[in-house]
C-alpha atoms as a PDB file:
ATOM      1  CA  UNK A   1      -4.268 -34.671  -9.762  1.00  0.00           C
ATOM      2  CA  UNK A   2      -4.798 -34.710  -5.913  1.00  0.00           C
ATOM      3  CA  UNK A   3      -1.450 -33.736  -5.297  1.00  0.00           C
ATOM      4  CA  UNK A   4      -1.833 -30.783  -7.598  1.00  0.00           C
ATOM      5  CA  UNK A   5      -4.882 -29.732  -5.691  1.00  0.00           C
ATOM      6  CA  UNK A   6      -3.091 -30.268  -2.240  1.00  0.00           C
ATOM      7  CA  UNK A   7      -0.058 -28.197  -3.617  1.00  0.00           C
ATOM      8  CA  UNK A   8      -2.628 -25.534  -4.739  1.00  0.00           C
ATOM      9  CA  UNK A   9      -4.338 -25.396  -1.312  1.00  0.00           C
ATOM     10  CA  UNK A  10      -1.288 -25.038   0.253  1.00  0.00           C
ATOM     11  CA  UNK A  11       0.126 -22.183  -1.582  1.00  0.00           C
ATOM     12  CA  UNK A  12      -3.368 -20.735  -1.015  1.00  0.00           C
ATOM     13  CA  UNK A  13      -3.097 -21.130   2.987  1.00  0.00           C
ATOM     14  CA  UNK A  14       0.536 -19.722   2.973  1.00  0.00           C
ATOM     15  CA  UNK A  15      -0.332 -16.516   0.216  1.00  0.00           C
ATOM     16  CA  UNK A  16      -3.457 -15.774   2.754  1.00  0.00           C
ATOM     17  CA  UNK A  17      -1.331 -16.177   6.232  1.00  0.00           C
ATOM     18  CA  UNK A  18       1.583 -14.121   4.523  1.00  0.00           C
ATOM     19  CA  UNK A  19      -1.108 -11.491   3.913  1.00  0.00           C
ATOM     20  CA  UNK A  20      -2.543 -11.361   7.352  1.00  0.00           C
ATOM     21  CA  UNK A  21       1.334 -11.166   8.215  1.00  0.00           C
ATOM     22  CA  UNK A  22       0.960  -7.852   7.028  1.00  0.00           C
ATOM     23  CA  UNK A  23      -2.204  -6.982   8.563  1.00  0.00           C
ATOM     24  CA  UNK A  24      -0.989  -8.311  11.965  1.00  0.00           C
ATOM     25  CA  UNK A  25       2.507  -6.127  11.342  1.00  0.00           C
ATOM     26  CA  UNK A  26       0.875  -3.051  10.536  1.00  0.00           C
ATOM     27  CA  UNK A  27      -1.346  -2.975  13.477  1.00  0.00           C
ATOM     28  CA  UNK A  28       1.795  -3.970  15.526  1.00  0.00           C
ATOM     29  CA  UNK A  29       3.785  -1.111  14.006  1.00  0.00           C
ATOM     30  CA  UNK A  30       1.173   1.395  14.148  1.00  0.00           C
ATOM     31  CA  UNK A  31       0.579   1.006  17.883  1.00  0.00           C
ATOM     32  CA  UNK A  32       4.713   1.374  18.043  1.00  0.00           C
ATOM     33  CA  UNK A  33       4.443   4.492  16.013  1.00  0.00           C
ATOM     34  CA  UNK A  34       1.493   6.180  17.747  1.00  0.00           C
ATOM     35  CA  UNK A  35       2.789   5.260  20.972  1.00  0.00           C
ATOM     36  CA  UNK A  36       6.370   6.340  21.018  1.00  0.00           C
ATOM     37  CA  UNK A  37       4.706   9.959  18.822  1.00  0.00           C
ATOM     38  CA  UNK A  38       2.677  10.651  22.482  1.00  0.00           C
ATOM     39  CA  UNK A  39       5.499   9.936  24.770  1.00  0.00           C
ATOM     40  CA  UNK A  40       7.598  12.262  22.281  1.00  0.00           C
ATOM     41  CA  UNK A  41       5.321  15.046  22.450  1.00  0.00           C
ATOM     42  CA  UNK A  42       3.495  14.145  26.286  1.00  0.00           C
ATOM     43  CA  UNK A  43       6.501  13.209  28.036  1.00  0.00           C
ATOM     44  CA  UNK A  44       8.250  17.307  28.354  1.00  0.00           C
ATOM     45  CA  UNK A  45      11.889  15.609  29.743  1.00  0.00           C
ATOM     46  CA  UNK A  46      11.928  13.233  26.246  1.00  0.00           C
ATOM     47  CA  UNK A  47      10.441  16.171  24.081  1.00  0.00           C
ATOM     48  CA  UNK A  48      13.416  18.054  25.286  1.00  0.00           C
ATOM     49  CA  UNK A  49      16.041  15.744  24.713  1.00  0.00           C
ATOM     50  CA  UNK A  50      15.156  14.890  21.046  1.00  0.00           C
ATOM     51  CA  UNK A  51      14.211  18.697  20.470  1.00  0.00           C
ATOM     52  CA  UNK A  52      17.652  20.186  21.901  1.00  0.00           C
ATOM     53  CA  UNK A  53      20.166  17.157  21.891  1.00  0.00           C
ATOM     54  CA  UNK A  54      22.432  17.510  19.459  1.00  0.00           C
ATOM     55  CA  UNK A  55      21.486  13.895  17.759  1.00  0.00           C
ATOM     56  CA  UNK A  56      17.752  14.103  19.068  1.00  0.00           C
ATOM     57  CA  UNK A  57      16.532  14.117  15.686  1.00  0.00           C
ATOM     58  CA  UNK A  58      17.629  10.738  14.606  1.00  0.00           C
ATOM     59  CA  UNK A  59      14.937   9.615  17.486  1.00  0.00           C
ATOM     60  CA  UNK A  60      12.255  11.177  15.530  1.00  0.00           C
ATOM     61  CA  UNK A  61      13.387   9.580  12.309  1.00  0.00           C
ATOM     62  CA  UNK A  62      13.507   6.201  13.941  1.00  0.00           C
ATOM     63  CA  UNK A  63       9.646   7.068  14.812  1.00  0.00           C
ATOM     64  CA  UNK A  64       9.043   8.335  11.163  1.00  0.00           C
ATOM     65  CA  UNK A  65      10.376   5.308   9.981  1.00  0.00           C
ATOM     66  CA  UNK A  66       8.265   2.824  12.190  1.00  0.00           C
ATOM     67  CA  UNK A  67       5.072   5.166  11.162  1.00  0.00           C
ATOM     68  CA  UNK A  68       5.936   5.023   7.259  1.00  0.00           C
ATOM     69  CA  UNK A  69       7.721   1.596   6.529  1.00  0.00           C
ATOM     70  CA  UNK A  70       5.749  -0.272   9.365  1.00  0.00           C
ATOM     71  CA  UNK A  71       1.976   0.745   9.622  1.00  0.00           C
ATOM     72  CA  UNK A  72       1.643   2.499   6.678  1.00  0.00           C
ATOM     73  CA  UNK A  73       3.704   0.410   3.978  1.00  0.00           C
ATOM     74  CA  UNK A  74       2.652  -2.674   5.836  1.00  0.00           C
ATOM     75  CA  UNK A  75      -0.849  -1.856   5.172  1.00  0.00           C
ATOM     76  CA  UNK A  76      -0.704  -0.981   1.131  1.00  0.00           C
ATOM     77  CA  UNK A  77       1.205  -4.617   1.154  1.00  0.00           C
ATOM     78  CA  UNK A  78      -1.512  -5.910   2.607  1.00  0.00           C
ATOM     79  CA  UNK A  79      -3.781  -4.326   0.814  1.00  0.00           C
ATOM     80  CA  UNK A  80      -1.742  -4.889  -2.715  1.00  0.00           C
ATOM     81  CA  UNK A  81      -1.182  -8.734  -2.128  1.00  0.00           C
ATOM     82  CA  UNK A  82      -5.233  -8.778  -2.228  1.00  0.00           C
ATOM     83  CA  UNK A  83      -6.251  -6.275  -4.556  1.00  0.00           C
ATOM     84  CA  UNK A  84      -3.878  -6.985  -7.441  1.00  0.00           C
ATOM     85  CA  UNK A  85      -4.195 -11.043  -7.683  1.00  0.00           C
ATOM     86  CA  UNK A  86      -8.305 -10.397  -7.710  1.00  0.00           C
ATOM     87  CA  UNK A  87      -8.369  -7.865 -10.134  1.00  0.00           C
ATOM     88  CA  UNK A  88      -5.954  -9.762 -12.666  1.00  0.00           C
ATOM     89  CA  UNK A  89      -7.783 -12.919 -11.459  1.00  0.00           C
ATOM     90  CA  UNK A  90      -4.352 -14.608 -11.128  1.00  0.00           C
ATOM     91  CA  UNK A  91      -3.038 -16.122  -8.401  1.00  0.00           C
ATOM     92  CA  UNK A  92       0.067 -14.227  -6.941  1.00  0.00           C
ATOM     93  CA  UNK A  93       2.643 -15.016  -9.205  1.00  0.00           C
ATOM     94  CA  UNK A  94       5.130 -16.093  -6.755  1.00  0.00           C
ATOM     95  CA  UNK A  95       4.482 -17.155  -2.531  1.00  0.00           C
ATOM     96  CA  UNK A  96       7.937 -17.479  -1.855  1.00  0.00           C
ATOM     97  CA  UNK A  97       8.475 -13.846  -2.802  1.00  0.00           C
ATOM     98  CA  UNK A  98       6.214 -12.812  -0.641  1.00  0.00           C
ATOM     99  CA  UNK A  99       7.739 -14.468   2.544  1.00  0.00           C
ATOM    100  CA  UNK A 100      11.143 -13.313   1.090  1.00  0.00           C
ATOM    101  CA  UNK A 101       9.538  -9.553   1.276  1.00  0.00           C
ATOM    102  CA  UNK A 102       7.813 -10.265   4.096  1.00  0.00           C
ATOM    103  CA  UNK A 103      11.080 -10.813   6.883  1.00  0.00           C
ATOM    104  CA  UNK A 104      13.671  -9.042   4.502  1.00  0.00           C
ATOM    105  CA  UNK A 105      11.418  -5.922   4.693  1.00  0.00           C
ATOM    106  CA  UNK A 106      10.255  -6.435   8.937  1.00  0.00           C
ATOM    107  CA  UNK A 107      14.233  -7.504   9.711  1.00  0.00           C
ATOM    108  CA  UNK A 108      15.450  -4.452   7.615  1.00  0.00           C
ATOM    109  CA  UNK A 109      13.263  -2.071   9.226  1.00  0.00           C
ATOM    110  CA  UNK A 110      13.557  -3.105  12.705  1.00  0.00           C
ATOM    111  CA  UNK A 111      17.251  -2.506  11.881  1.00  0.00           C
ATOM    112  CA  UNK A 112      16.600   0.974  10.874  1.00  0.00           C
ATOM    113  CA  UNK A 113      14.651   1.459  13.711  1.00  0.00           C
ATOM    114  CA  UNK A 114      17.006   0.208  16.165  1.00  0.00           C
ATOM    115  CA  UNK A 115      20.181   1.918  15.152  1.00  0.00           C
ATOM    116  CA  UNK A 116      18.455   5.240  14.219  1.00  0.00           C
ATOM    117  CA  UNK A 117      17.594   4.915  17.887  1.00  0.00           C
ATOM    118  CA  UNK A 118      21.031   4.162  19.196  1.00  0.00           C
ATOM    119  CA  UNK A 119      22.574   6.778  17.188  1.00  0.00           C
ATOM    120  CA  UNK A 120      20.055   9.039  18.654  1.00  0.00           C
ATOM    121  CA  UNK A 121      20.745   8.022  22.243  1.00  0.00           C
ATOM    122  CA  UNK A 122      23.984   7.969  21.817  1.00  0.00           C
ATOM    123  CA  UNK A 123      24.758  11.217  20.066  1.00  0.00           C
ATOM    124  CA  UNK A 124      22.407  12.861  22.619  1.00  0.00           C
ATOM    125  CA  UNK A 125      24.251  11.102  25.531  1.00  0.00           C
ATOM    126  CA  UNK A 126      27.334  10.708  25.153  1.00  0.00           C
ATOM    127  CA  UNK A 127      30.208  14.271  25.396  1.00  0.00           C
ATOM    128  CA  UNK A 128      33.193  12.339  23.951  1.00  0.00           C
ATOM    129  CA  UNK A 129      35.163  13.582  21.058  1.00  0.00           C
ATOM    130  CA  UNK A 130      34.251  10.831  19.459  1.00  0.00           C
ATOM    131  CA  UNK A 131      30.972  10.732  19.517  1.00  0.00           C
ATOM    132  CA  UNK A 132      30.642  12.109  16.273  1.00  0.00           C
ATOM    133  CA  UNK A 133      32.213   8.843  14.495  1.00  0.00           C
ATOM    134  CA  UNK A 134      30.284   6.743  16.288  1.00  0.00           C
ATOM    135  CA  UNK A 135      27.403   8.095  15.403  1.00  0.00           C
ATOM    136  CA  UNK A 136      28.481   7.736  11.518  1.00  0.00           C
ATOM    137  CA  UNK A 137      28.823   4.138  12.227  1.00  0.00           C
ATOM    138  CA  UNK A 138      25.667   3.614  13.962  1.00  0.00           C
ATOM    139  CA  UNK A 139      24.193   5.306  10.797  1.00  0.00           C
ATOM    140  CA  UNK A 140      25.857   2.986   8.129  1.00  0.00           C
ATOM    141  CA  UNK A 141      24.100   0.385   9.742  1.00  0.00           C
ATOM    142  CA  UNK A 142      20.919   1.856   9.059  1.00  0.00           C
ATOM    143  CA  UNK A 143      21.822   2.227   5.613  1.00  0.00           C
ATOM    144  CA  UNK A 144      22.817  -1.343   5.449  1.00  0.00           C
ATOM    145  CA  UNK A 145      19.420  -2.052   6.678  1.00  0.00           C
ATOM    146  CA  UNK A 146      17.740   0.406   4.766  1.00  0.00           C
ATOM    147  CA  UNK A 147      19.035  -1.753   1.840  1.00  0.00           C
ATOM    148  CA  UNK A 148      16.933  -4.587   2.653  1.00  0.00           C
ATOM    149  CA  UNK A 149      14.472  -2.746   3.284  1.00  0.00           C
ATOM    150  CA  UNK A 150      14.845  -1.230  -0.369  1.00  0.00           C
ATOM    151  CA  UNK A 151      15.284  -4.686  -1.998  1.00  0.00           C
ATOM    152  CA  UNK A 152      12.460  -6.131  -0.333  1.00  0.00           C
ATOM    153  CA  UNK A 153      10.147  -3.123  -1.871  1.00  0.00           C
ATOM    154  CA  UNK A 154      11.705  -3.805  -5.347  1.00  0.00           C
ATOM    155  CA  UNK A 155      10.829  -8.082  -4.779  1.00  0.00           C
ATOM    156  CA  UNK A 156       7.218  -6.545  -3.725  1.00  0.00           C
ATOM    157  CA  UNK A 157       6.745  -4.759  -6.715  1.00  0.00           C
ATOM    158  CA  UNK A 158       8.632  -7.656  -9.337  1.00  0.00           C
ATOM    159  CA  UNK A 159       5.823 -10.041  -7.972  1.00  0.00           C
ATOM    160  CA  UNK A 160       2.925  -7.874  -8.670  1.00  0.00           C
ATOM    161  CA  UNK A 161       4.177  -7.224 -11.696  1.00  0.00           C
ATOM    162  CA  UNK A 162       4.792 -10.162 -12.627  1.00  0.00           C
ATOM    163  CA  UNK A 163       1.526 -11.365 -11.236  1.00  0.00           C
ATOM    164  CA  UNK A 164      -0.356  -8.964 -13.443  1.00  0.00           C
ATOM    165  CA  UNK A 165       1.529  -9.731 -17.182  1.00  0.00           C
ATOM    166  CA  UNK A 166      -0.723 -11.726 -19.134  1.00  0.00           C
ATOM    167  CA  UNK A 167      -3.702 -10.495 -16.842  1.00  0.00           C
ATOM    168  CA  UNK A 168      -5.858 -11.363 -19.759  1.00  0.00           C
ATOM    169  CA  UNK A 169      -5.591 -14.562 -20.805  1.00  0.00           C
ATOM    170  CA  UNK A 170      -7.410 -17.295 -18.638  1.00  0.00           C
ATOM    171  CA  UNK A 171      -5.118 -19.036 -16.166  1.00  0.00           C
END
């Protein structure tokens, strides 16, 4: 019986710090995404370069995506992981899907991020004839990334679900 109880605890401990995770990653991200959005538009040298260059734009997706899939998706995770196990009045149906979303999703998106960037930098950079199929590869790395990033939304949204069949009966 005590070692159920200890198990229980512990699950508890790791469902709440995976949930602050989220917190902590959103403010991280946000702060990312609100910074790098002023030094776009303050900074007139940068503004010009991702405004004129001829890959400039993929820098302003790699700041959409840190916005959107970092502060903002980061927070309704947080926000989900809370709500839905108290409203069913079930605990999460699974903590190891959580941490599974938790670094697939932050390791896919800093991917995203990253090579959106380089292709951006790059493509804006570079005057070689072949900068054009480098950039393509730089992008098939994002959608490799993107990928995880997809799966680990699809893992998020199999544990709530899963967390809320049978919300009725008593647990």
């Amino acid at each position: 019986m005590t070692e159920a109880i200890e198990e229980s605890a512990s699950r508890n401990r790791d469902f709440t710090r995976y949930t602050l995770w989220f917190v902590y990653a959103c403010i991280i991200y946000s702060i990312i995404g609100f910074s790098w959005g002023a030094i776009m538009g303050g900074v007139p040298a940068f503004r010009h370069f991702v405004d004129e260059s001829p890959h400039g734009r993929l820098i302003t997706l790699a700041h959409g995506h840190i916005n959107l899939l970092g502060w903002v998706e980061m927070a309704i995770f947080a926000a989900l992981y809370y709500v839905v196990p108290t409203v069913a009045r079930r605990p999460i149906y699974s903590v190891r899907l959580v941490k599974i979303h938790f670094w697939m999703h932050n390791f896919g998106l800093i991917g995203m991020v990253v090579f959106f960037l380089v292709a951006g930098l790059v493509g804006g950079l570079s005057v070689d004839d072949g900068t054009e199929k480098l950039v393509s590869h730089l992008l098939a790395f994002v959608g490799i990334f993107g990928t995880l990033v997809l799966l680990a939304n699809i893992i998020w949204g199999y544990n709530l679900y899963k967390t809320t069949i049978g919300w009725q009966k008593r647990v």
